[in-house]
C-alpha atoms as a PDB file:
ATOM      1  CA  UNK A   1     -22.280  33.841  51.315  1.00  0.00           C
ATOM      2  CA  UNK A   2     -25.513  32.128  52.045  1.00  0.00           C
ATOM      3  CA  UNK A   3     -27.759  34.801  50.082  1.00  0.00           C
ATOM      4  CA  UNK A   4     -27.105  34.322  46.702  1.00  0.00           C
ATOM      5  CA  UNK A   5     -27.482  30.474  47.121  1.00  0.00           C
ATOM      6  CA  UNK A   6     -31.149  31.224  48.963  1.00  0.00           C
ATOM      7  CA  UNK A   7     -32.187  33.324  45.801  1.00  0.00           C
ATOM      8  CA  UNK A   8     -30.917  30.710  43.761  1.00  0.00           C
ATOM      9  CA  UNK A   9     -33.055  28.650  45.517  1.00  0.00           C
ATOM     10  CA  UNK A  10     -36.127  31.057  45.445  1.00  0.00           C
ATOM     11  CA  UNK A  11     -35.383  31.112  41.706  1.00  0.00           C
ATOM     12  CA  UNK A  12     -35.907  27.791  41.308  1.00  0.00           C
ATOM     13  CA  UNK A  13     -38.882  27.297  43.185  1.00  0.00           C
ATOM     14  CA  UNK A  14     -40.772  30.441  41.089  1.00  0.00           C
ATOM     15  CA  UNK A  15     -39.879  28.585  38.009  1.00  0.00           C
ATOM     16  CA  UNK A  16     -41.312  25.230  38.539  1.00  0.00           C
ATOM     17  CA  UNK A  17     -43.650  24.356  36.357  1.00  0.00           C
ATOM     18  CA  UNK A  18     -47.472  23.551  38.278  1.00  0.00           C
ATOM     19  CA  UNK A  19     -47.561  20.268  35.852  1.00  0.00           C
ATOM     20  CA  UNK A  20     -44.497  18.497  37.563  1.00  0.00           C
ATOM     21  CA  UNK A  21     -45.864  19.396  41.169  1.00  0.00           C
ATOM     22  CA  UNK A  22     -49.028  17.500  40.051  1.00  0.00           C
ATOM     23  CA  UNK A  23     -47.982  13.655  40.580  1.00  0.00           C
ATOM     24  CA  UNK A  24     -46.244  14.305  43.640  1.00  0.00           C
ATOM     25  CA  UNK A  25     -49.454  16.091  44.921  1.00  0.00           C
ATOM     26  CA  UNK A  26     -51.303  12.976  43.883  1.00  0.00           C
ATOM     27  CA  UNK A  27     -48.447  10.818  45.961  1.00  0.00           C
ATOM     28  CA  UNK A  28     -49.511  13.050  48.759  1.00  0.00           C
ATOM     29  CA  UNK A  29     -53.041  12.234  48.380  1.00  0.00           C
ATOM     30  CA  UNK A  30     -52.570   8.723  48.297  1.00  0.00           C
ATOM     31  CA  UNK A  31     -50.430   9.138  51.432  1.00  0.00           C
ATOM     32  CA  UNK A  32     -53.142  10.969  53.222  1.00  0.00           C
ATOM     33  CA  UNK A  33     -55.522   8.180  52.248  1.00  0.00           C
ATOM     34  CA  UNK A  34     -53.740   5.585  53.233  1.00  0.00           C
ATOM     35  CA  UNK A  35     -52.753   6.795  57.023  1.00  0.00           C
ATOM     36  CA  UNK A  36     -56.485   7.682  57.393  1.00  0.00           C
ATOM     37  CA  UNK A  37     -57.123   4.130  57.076  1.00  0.00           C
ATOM     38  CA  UNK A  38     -55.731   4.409  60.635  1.00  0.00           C
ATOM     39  CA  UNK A  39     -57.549   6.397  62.009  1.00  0.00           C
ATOM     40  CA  UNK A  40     -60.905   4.898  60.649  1.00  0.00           C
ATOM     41  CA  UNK A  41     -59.402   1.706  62.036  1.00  0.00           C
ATOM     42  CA  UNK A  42     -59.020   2.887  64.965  1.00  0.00           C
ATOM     43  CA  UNK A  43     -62.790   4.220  65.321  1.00  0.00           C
ATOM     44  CA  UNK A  44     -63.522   0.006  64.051  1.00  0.00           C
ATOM     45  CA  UNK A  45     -65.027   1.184  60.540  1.00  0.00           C
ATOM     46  CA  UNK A  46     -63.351  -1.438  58.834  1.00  0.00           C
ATOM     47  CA  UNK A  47     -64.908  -1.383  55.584  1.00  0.00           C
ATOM     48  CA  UNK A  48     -64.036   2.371  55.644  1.00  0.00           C
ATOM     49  CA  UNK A  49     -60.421   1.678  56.342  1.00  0.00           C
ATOM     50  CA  UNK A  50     -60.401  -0.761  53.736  1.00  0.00           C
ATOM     51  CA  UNK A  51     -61.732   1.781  51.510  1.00  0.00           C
ATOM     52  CA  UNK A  52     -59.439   4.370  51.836  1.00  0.00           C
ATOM     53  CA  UNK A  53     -56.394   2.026  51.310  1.00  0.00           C
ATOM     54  CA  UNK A  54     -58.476   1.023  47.792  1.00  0.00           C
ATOM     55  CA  UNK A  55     -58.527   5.014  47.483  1.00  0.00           C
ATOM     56  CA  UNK A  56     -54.501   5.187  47.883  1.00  0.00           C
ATOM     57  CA  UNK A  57     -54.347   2.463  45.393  1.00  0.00           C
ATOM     58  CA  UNK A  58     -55.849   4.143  42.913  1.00  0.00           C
ATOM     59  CA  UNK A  59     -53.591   7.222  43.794  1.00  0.00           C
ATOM     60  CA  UNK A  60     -50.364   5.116  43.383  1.00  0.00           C
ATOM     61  CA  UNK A  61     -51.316   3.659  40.687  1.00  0.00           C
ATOM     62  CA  UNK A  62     -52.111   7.240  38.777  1.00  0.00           C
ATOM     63  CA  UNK A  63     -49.424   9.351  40.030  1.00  0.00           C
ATOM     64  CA  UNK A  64     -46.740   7.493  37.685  1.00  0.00           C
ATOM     65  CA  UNK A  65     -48.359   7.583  34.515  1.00  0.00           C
ATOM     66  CA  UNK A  66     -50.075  11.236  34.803  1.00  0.00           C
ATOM     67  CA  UNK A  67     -45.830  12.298  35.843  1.00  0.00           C
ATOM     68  CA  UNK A  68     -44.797  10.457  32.583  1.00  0.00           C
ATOM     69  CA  UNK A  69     -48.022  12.427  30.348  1.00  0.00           C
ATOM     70  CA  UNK A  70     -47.108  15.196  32.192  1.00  0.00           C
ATOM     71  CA  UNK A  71     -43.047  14.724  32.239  1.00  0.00           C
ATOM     72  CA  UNK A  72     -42.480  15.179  35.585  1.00  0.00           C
ATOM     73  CA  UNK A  73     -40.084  12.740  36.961  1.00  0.00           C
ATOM     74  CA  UNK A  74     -37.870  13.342  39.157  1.00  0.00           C
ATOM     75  CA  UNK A  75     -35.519  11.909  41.921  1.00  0.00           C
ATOM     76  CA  UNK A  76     -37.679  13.701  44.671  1.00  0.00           C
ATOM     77  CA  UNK A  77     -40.838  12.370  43.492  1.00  0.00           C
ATOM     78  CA  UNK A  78     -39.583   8.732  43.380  1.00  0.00           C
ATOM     79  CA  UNK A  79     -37.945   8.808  47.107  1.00  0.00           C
ATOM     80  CA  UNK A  80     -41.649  10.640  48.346  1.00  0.00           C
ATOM     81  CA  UNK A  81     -43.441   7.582  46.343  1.00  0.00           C
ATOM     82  CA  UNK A  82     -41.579   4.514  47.714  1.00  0.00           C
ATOM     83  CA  UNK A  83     -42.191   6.372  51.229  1.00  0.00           C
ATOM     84  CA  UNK A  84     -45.693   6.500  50.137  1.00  0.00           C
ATOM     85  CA  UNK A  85     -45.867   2.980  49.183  1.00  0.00           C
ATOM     86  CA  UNK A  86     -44.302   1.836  52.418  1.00  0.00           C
ATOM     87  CA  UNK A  87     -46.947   4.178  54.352  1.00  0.00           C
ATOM     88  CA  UNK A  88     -49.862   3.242  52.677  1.00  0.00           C
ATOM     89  CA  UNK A  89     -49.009  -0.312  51.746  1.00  0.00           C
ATOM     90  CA  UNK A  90     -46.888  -1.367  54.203  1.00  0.00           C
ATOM     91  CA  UNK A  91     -47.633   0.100  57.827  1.00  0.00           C
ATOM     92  CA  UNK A  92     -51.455   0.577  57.803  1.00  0.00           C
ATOM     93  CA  UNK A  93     -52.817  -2.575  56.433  1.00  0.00           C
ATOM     94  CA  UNK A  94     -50.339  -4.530  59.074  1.00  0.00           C
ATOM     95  CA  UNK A  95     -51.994  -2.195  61.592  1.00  0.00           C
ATOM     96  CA  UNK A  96     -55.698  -2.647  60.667  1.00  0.00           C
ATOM     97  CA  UNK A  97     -55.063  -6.049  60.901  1.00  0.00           C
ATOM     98  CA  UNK A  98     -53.149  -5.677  64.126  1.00  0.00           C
ATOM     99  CA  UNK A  99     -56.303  -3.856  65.447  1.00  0.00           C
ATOM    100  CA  UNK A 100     -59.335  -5.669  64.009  1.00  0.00           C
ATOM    101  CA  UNK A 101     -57.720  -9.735  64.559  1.00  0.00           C
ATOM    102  CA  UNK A 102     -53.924  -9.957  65.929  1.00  0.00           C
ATOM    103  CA  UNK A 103     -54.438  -7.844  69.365  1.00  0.00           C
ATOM    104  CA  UNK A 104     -55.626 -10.841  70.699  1.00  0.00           C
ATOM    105  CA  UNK A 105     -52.339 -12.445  70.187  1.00  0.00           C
ATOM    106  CA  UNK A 106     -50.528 -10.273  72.575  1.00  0.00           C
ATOM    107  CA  UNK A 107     -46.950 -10.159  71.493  1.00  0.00           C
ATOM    108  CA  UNK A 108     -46.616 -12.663  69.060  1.00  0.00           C
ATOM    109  CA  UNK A 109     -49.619 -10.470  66.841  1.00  0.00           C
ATOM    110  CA  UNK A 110     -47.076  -7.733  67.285  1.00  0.00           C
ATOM    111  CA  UNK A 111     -44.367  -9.747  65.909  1.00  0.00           C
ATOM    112  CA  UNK A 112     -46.351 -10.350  63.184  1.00  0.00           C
ATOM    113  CA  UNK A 113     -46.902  -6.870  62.407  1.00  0.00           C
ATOM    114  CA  UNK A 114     -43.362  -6.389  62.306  1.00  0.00           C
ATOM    115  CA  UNK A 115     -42.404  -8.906  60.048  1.00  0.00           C
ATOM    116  CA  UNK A 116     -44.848  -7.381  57.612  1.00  0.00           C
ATOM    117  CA  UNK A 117     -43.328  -3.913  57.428  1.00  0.00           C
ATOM    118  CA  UNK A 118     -40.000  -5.162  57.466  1.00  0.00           C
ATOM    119  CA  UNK A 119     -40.718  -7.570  54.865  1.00  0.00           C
ATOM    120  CA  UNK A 120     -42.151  -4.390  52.680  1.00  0.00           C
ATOM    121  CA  UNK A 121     -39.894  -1.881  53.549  1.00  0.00           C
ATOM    122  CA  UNK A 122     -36.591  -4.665  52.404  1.00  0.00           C
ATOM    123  CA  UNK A 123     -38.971  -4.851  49.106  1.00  0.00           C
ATOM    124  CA  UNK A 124     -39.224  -1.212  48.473  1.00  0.00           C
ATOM    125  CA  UNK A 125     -35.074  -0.845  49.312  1.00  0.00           C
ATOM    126  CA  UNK A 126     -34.330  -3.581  47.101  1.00  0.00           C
ATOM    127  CA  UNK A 127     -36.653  -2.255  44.508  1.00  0.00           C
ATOM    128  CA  UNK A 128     -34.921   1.590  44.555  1.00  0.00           C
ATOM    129  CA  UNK A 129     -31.156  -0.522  44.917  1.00  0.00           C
ATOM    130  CA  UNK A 130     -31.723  -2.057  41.271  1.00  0.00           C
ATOM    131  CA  UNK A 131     -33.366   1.467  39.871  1.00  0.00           C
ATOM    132  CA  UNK A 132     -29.868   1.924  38.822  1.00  0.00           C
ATOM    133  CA  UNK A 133     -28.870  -1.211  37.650  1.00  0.00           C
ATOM    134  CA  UNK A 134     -27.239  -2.355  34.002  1.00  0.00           C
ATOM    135  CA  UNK A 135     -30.737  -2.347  31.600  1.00  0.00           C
ATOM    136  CA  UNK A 136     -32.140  -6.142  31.525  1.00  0.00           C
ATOM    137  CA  UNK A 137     -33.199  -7.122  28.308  1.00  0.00           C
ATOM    138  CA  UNK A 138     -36.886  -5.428  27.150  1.00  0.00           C
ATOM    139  CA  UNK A 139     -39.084  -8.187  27.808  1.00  0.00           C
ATOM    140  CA  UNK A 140     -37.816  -8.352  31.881  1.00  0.00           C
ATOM    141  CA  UNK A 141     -40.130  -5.485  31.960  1.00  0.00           C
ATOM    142  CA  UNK A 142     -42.762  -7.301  32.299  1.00  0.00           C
ATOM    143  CA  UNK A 143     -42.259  -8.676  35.108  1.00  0.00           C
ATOM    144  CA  UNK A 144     -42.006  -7.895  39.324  1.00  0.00           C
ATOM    145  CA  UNK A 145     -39.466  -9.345  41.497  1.00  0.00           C
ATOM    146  CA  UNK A 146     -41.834 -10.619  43.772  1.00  0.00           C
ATOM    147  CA  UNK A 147     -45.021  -9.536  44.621  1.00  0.00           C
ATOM    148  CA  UNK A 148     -45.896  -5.712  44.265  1.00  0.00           C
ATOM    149  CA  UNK A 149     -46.748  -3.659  47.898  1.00  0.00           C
ATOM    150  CA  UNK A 150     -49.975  -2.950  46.637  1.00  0.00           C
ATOM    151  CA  UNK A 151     -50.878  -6.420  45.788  1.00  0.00           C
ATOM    152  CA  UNK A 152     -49.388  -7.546  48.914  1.00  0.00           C
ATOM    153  CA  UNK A 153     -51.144  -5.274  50.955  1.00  0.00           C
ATOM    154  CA  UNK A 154     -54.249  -6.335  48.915  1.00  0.00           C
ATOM    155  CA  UNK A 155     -53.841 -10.124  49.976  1.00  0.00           C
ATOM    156  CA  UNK A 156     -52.658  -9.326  53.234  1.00  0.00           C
ATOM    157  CA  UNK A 157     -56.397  -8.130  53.609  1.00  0.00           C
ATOM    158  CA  UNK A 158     -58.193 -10.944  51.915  1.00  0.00           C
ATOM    159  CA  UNK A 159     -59.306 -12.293  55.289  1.00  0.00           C
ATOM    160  CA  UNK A 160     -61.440  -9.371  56.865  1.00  0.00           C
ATOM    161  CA  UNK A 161     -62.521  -8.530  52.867  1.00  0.00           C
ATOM    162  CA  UNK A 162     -64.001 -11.955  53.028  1.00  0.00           C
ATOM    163  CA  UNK A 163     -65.174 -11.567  56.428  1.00  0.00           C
ATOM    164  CA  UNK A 164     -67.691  -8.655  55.160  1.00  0.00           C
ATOM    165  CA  UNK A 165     -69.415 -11.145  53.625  1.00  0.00           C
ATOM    166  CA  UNK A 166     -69.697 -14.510  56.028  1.00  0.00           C
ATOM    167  CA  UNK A 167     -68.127 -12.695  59.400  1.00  0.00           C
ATOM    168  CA  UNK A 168     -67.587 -16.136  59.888  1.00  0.00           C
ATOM    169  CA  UNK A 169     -65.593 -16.292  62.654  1.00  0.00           C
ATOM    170  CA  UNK A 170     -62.889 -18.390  62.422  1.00  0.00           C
ATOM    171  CA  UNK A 171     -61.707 -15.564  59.783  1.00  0.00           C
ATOM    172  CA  UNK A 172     -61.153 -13.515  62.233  1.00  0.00           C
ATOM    173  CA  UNK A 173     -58.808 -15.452  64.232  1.00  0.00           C
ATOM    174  CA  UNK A 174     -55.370 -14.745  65.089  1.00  0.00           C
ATOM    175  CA  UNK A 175     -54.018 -17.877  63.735  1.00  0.00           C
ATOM    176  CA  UNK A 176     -55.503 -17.685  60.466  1.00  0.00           C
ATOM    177  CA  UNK A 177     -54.926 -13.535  60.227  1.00  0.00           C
ATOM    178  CA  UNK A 178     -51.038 -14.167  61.041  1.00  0.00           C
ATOM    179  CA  UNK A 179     -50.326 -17.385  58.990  1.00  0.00           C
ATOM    180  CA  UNK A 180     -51.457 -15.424  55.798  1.00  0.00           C
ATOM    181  CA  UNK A 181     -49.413 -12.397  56.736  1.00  0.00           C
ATOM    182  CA  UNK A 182     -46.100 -14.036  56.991  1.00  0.00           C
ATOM    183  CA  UNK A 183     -47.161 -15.961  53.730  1.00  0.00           C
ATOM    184  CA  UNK A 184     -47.389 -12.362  51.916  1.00  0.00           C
ATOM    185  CA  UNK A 185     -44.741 -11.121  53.689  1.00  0.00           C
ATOM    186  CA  UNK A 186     -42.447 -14.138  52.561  1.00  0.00           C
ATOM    187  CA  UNK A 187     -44.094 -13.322  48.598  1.00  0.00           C
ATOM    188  CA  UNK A 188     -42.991  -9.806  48.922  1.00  0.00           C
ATOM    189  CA  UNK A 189     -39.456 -10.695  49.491  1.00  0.00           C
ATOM    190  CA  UNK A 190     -39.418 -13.827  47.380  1.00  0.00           C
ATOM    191  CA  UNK A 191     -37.574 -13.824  43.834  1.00  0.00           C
ATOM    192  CA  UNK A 192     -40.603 -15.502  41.898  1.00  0.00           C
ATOM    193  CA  UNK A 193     -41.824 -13.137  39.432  1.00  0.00           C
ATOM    194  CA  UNK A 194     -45.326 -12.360  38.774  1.00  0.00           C
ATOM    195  CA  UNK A 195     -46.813 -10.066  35.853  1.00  0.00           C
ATOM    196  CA  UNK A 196     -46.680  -6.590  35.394  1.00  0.00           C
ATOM    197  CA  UNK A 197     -49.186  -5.188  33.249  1.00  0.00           C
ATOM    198  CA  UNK A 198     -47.654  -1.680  32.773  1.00  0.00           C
ATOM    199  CA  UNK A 199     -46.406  -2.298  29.092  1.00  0.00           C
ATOM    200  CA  UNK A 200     -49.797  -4.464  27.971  1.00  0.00           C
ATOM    201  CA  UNK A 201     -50.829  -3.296  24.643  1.00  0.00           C
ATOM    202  CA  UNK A 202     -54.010  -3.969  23.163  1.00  0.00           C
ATOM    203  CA  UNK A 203     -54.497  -4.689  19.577  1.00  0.00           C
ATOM    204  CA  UNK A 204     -56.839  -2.742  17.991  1.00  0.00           C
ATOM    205  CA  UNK A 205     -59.600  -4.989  17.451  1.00  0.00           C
ATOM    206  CA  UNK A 206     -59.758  -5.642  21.136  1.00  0.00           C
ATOM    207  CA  UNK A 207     -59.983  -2.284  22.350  1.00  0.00           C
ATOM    208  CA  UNK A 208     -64.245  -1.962  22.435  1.00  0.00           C
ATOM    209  CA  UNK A 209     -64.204  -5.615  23.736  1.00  0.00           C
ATOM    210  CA  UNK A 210     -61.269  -4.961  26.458  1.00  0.00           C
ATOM    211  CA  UNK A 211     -63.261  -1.363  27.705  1.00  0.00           C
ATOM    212  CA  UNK A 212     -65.920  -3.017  27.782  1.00  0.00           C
ATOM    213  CA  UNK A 213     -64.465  -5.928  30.094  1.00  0.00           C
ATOM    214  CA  UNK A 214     -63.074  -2.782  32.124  1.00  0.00           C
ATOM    215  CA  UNK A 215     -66.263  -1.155  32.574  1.00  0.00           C
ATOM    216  CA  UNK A 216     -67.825  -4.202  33.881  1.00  0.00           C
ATOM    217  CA  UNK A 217     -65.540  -4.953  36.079  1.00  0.00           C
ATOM    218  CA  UNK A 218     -65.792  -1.333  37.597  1.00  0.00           C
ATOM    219  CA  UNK A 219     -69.503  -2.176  37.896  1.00  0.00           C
ATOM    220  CA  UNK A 220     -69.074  -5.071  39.478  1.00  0.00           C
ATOM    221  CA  UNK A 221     -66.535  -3.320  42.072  1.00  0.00           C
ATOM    222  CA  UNK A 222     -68.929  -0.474  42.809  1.00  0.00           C
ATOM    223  CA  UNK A 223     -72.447  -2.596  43.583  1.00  0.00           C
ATOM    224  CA  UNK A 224     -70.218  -5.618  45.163  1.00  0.00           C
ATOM    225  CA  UNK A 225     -66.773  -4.219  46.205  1.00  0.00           C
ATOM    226  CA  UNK A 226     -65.735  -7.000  48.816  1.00  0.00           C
ATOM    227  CA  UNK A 227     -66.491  -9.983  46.684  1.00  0.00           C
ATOM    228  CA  UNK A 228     -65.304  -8.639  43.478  1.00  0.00           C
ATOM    229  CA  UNK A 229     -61.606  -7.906  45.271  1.00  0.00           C
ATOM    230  CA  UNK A 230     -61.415 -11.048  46.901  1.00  0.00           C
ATOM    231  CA  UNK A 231     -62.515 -12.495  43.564  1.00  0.00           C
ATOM    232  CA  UNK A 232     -59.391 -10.414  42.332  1.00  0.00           C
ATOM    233  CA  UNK A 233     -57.208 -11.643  44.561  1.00  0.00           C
ATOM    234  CA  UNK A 234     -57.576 -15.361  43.947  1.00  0.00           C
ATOM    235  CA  UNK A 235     -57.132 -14.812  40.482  1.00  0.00           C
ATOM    236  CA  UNK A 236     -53.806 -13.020  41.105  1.00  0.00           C
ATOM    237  CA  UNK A 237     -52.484 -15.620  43.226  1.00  0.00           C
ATOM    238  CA  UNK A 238     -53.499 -17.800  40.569  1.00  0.00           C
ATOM    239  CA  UNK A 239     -51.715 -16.412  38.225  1.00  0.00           C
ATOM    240  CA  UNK A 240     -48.198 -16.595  39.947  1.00  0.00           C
ATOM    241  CA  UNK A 241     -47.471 -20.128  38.903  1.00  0.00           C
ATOM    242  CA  UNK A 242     -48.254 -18.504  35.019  1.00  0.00           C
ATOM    243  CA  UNK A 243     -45.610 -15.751  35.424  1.00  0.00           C
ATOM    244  CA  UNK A 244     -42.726 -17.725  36.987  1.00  0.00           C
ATOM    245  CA  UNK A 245     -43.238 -20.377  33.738  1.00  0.00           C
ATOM    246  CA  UNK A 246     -43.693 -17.286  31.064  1.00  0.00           C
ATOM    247  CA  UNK A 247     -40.514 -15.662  32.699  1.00  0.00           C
ATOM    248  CA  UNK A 248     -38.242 -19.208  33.031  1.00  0.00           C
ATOM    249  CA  UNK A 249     -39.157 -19.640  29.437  1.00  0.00           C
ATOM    250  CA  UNK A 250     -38.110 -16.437  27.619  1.00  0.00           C
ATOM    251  CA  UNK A 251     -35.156 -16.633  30.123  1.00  0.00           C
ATOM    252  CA  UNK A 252     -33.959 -19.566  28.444  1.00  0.00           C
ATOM    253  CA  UNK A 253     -34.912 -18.995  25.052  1.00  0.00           C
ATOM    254  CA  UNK A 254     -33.070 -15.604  25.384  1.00  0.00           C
ATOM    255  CA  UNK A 255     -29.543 -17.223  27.042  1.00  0.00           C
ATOM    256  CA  UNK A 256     -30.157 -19.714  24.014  1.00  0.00           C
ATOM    257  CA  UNK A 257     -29.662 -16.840  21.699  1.00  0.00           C
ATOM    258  CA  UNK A 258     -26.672 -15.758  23.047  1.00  0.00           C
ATOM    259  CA  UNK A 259     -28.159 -12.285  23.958  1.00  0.00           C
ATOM    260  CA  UNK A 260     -27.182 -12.740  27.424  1.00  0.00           C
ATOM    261  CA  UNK A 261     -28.894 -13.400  30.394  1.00  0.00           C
ATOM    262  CA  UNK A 262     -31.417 -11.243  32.307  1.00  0.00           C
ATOM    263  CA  UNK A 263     -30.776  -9.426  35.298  1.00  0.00           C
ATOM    264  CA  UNK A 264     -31.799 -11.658  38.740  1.00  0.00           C
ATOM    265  CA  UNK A 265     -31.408  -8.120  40.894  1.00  0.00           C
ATOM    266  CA  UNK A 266     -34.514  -7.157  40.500  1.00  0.00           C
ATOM    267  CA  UNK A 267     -36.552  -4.636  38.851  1.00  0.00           C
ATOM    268  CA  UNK A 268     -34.823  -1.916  36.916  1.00  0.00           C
ATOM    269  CA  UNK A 269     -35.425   0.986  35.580  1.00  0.00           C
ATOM    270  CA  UNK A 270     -37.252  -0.126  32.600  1.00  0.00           C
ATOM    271  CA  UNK A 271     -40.145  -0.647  35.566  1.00  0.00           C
ATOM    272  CA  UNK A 272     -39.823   2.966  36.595  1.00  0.00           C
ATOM    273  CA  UNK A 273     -42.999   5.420  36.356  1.00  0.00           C
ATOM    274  CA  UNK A 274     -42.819   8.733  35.004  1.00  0.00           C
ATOM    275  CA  UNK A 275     -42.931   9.721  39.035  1.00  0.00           C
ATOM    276  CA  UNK A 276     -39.524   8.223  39.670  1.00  0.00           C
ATOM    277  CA  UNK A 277     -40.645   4.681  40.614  1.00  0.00           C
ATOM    278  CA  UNK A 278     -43.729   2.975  40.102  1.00  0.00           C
ATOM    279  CA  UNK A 279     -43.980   1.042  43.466  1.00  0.00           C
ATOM    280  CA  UNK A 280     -47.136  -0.354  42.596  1.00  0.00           C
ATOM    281  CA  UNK A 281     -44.579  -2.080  41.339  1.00  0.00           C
ATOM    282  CA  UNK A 282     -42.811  -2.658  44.371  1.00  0.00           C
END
């Protein structure tokens, strides 16, 4: 009885395309990057660590859109990248900061740690929970529910990224290390919605000018990585207030048109990536 389901099976797997296996492989990257992190943590080559979570960024963030060029979604592929995202995003920057400030805590630095990757992991289920929800209305696009793992995991890290540059040390104490990770933790779980810039589309005589803005930032990153990201990061928590306002506002001019009102549940699938779900995103 079993057989003819195992050929099936075999069937299946001899007919899949190499093009749809090519996201997920890029998931898996991204997942091997970021738990490496660990290890380099572990071995205190912080700025290494640091890098290879920037690495599984830049994974995350391609996997999605290369699976939509490519058309290879699929349920699999969005269940292996929200375990990805809690991985690489979630776990190992709570970790490196466990190991490089929050040791000296004792337990409470360990509670702390906790609180992180529970706070991620309740954004990634409430993210995949919505996936199937009613479609919101197209502008609630663009915008998170909350702040993004990857951005999270981003400010989480502010503190030692701005301690390569002053090691000054009262950023590396406990206090300061643990009061900003319950703040992001609390920001990943929050309803406030900040930007997403998935659906940005750039008129066409600001493409040269917007490349070029691009390209210099990518300088910038490569010859001064540390300051540029914690440059990046102040001007994404800056722009929080910005997104809440732009969101309030089409919320109410849409309920005054009698459209109906946005979904509050959360991302849906209109903030999927061709991978399943774009977590960087989540």
């Amino acid at each position: 009885m079993r057989r003819p389901q195992l050929a099936g099976s075999r069937r299946r797997l001899r007919s899949l395309h190499i093009n749809r296996m090519i996201p997920n492989v890029l998931t898996l990257l991204a997942l091997a990057a970021g738990l490496s992190s660990l290890r380099f943590a572990l071995d205190e080559r912080w700025q290494v660590a640091l890098l290879a979570l920037l690495a599984a960024s830049v994974l995350d963030a391609l996997d999605g859109r290369i699976a939509r060029l490519l058309k290879g979604s699929s349920r699999f592929g969005a269940e292996l990248d929200s375990l990805s995202d809690f991985l690489c995003f979630g776990v190992a920057p709570a970790l490196i900061l466990y190991l490089w400030a929050l040791a000296e805590a004792g337990r409470v630095g360990w509670a702390l740690v906790l609180v992180f990757c529970m706070a991620s992991a309740l954004r990634l289920a409430r993210f995949n929970a919505d996936v199937d929800a009613p479609d919101p209305p197209p502008w609630h696009g663009n915008f998170f529910v909350g702040v993004p793992s990857p951005a999270g995991a981003g400010l989480v890290l502010l503190p030692m990224m701005l301690w390569f540059q002053v090691e000054a040390a009262w950023l590396h104490h406990p206090l300061l290390v643990g009061a900003v990770m319950v703040a992001v933790a609390a920001m990943l779980v929050s309803r406030i919605r900040t930007y997403s810039f998935k659906k940005v589309r750039v008129p066409p005589q600001l493409i040269l000018p917007t490349m070029l803005a691009i390209g210099l930032y990518l300088a910038f990153l490569v010859s001064a990585p540390w300051a540029t990201l914690c440059l990046t990061g102040v001007v994404y928590i800056g722009s929080i207030p910005f997104s809440a306002q732009a969101y309030e506002a089409l919320r109410r001019t849409h309920a005054r048109t009698g459209a109906g009102k946005p979904e509050e549940s959360g991302e849906t699938a209109a903030n999927q990536s061709g991978n399943g779900v774009d977590s960087s995103k989540l």
